[in-house]
PDB file of N, CA and C in Angstrom:
ATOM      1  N   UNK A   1      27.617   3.396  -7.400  1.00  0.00           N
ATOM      2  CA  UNK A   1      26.758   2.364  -7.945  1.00  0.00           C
ATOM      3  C   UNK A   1      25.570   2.161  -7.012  1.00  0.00           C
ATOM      4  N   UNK A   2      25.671   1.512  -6.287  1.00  0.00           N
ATOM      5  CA  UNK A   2      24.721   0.883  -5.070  1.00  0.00           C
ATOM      6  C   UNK A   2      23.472   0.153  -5.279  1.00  0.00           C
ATOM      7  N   UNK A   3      22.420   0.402  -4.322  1.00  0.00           N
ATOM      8  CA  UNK A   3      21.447  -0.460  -4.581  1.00  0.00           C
ATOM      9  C   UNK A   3      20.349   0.458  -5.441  1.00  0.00           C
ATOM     10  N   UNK A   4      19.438  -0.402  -6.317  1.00  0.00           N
ATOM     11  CA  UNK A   4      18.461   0.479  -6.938  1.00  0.00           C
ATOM     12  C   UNK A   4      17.187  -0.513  -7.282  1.00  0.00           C
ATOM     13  N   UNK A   5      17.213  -1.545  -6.918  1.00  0.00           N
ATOM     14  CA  UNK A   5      16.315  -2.798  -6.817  1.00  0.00           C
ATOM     15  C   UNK A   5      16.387  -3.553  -5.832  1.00  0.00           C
ATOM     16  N   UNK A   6      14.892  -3.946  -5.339  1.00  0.00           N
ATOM     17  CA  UNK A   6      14.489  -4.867  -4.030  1.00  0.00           C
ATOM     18  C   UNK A   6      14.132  -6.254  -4.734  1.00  0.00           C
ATOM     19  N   UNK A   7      14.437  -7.318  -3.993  1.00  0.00           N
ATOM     20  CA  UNK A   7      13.573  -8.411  -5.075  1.00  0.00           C
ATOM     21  C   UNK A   7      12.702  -8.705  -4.002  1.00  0.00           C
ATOM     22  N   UNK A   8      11.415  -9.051  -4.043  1.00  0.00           N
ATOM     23  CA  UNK A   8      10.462  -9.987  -2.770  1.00  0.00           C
ATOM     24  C   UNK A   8      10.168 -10.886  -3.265  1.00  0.00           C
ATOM     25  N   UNK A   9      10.115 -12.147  -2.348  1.00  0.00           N
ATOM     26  CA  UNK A   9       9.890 -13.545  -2.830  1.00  0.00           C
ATOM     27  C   UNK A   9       9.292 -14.345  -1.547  1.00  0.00           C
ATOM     28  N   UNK A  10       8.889 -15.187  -1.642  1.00  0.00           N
ATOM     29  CA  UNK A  10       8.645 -16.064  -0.148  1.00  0.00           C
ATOM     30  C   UNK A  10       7.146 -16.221  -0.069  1.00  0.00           C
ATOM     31  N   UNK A  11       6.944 -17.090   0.699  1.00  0.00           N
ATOM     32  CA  UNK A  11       5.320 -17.262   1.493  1.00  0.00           C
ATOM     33  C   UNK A  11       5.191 -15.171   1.901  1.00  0.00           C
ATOM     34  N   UNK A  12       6.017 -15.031   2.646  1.00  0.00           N
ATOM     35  CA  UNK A  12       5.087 -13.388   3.108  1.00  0.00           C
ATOM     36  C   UNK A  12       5.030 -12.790   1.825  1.00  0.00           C
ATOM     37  N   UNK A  13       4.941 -13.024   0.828  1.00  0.00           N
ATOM     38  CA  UNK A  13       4.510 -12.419  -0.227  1.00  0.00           C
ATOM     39  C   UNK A  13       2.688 -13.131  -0.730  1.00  0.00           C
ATOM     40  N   UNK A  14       2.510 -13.412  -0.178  1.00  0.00           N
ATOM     41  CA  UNK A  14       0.578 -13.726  -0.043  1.00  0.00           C
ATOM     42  C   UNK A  14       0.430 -13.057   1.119  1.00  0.00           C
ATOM     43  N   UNK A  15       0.936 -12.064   1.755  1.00  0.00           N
ATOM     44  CA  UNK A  15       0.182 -11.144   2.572  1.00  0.00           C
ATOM     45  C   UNK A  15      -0.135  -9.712   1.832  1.00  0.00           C
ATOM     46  N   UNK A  16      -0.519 -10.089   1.722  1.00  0.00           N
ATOM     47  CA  UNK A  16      -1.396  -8.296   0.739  1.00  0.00           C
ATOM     48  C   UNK A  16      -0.889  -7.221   1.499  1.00  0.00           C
ATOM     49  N   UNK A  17      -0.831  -7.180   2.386  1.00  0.00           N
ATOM     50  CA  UNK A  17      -0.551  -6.063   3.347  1.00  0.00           C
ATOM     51  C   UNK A  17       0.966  -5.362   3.801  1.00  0.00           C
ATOM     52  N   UNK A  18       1.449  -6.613   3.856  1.00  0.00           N
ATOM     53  CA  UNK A  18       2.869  -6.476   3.552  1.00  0.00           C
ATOM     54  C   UNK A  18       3.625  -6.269   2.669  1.00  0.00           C
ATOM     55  N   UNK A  19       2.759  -6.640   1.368  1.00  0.00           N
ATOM     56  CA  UNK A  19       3.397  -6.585   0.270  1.00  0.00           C
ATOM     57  C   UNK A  19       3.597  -5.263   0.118  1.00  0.00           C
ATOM     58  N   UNK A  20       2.272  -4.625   0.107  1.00  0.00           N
ATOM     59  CA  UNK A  20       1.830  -3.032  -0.648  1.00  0.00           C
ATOM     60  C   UNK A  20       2.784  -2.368   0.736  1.00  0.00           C
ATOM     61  N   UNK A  21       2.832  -2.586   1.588  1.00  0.00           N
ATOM     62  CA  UNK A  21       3.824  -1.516   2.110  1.00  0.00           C
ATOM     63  C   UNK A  21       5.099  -1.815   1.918  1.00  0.00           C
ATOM     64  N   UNK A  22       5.497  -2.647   1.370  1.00  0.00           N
ATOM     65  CA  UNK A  22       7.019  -2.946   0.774  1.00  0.00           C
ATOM     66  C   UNK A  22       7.009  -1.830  -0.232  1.00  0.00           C
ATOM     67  N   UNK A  23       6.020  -2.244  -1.112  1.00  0.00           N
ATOM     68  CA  UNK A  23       6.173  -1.600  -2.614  1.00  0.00           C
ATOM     69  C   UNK A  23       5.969  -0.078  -2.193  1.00  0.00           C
ATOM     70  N   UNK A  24       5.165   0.550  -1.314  1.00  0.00           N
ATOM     71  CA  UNK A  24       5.181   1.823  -0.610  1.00  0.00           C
ATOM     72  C   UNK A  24       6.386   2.630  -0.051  1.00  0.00           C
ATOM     73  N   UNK A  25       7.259   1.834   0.465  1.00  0.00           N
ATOM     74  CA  UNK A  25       8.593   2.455   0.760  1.00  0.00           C
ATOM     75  C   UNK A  25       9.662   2.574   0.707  1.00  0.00           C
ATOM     76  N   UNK A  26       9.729   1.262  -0.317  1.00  0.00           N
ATOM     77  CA  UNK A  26      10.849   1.195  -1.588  1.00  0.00           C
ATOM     78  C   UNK A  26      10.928   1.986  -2.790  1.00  0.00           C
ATOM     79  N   UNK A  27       9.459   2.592  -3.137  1.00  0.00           N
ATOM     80  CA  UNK A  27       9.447   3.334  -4.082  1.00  0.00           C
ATOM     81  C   UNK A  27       9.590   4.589  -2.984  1.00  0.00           C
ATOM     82  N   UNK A  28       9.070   4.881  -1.667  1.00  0.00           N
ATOM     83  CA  UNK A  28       9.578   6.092  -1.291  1.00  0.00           C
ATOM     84  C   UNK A  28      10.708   6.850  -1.122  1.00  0.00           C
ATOM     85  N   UNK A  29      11.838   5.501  -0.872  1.00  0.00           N
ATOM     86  CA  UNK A  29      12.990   5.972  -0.335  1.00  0.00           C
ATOM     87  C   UNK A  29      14.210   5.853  -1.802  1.00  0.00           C
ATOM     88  N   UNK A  30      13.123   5.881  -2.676  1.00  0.00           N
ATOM     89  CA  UNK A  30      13.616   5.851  -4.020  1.00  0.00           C
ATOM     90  C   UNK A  30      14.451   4.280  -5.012  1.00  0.00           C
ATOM     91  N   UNK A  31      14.313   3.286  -4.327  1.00  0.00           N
ATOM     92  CA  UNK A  31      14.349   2.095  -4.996  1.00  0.00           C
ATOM     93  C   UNK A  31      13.160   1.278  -5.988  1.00  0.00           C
ATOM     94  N   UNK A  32      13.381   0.648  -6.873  1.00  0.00           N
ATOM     95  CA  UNK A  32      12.530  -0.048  -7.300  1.00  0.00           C
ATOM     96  C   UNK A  32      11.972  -1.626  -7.068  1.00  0.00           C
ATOM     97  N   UNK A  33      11.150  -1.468  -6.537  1.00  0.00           N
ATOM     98  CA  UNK A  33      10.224  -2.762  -5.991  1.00  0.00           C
ATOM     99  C   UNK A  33      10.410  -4.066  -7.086  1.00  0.00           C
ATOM    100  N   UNK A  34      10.667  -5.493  -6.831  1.00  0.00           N
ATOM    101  CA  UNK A  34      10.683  -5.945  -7.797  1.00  0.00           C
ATOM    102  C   UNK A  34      10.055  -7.224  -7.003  1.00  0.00           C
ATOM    103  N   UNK A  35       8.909  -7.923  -8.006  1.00  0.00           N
ATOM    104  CA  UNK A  35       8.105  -9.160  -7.248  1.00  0.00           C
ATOM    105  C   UNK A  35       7.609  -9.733  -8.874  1.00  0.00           C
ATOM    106  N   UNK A  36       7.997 -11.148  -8.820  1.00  0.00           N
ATOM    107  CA  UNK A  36       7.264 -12.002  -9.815  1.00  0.00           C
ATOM    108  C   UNK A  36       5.728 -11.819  -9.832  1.00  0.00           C
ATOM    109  N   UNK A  37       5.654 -11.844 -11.292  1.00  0.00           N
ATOM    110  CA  UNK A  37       3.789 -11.968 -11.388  1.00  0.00           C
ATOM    111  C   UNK A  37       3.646 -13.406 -12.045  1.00  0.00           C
ATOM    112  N   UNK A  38       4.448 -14.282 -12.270  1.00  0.00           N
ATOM    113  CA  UNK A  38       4.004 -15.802 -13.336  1.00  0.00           C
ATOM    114  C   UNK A  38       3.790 -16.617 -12.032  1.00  0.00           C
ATOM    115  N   UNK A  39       4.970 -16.576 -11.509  1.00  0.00           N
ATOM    116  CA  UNK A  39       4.889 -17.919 -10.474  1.00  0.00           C
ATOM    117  C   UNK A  39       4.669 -17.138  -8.774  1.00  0.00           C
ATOM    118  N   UNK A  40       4.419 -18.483  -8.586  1.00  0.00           N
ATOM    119  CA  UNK A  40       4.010 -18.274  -6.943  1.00  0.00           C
ATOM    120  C   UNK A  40       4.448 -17.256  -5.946  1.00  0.00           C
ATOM    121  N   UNK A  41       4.240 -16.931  -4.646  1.00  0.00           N
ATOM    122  CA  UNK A  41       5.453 -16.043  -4.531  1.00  0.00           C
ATOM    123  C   UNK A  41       6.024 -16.905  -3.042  1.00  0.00           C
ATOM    124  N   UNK A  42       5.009 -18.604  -2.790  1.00  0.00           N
ATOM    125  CA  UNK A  42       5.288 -18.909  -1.923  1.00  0.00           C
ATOM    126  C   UNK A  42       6.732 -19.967  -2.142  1.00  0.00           C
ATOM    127  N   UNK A  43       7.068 -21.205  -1.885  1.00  0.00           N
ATOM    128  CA  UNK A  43       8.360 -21.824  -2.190  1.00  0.00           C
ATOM    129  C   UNK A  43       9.124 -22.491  -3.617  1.00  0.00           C
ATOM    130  N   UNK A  44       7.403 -22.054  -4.341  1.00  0.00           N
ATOM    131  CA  UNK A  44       7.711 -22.744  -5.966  1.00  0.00           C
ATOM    132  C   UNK A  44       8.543 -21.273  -6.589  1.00  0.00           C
ATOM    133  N   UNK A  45       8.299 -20.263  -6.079  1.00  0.00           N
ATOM    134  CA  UNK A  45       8.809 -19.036  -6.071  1.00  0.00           C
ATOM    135  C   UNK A  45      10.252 -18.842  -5.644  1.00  0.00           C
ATOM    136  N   UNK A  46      10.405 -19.433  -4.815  1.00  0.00           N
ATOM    137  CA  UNK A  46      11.848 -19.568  -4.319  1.00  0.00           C
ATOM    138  C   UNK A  46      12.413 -20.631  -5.247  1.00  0.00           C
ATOM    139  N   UNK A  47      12.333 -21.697  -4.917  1.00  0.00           N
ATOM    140  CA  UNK A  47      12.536 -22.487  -6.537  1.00  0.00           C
ATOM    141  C   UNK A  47      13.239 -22.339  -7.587  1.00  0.00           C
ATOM    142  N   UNK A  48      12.123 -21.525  -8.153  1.00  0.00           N
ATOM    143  CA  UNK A  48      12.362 -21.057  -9.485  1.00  0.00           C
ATOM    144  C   UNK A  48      13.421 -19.973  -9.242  1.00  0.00           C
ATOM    145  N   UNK A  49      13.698 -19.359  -8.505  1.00  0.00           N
ATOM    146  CA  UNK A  49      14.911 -18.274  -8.341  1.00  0.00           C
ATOM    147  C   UNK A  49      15.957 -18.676  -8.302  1.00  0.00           C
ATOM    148  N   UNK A  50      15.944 -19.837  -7.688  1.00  0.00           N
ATOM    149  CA  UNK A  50      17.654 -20.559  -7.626  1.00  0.00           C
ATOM    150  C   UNK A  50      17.773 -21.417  -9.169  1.00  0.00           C
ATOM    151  N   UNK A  51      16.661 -22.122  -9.456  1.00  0.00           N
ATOM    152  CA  UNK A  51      17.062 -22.070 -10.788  1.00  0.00           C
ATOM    153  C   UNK A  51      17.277 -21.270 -12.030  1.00  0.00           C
ATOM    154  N   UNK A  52      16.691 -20.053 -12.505  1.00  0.00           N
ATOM    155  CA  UNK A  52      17.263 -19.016 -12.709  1.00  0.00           C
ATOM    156  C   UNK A  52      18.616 -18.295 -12.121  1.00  0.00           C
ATOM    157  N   UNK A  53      18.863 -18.618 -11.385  1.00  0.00           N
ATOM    158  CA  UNK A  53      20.099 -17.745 -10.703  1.00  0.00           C
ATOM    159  C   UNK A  53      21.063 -19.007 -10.655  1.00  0.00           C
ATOM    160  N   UNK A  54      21.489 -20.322 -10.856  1.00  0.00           N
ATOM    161  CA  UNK A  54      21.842 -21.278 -11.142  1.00  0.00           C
ATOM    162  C   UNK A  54      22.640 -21.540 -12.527  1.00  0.00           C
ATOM    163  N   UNK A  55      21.467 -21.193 -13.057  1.00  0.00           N
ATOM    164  CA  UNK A  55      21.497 -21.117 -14.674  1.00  0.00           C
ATOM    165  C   UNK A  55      22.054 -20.271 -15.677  1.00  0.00           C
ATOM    166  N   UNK A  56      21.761 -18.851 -14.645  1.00  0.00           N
ATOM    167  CA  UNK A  56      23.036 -17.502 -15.507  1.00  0.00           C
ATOM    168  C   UNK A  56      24.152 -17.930 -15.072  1.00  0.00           C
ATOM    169  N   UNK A  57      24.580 -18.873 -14.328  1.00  0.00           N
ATOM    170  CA  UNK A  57      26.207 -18.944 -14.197  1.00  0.00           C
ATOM    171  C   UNK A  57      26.873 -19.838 -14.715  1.00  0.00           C
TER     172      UNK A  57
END
């Protein structure tokens, strides 16, 4: 089975720089990059993840 998705979330997700080399070597080492595009990616971002992830259970 294992892993085949990254999730990124947090304030270091408004670093541009960090981001794109996340998404650079997750897709290198053959995983898929995964980052919200609606909401924030700073703590309203986190947030919203625990409520979603709250909520499927």
């Amino acid at each position: 089975m294992g892993i085949k998705r990254v999730g990124f979330s947090g304030g270091v997700g408004y670093n541009k720089i960090i981001t794109e080399y996340l998404q650079q070597f997750t897709k290198r080492i053959g995983l898929e990059f995964l980052m919200h595009e609606r909401i924030a990616p700073g703590d309203a971002g986190i947030s919203a993840g625990q409520l979603f992830y709250a909520g499927g259970r």
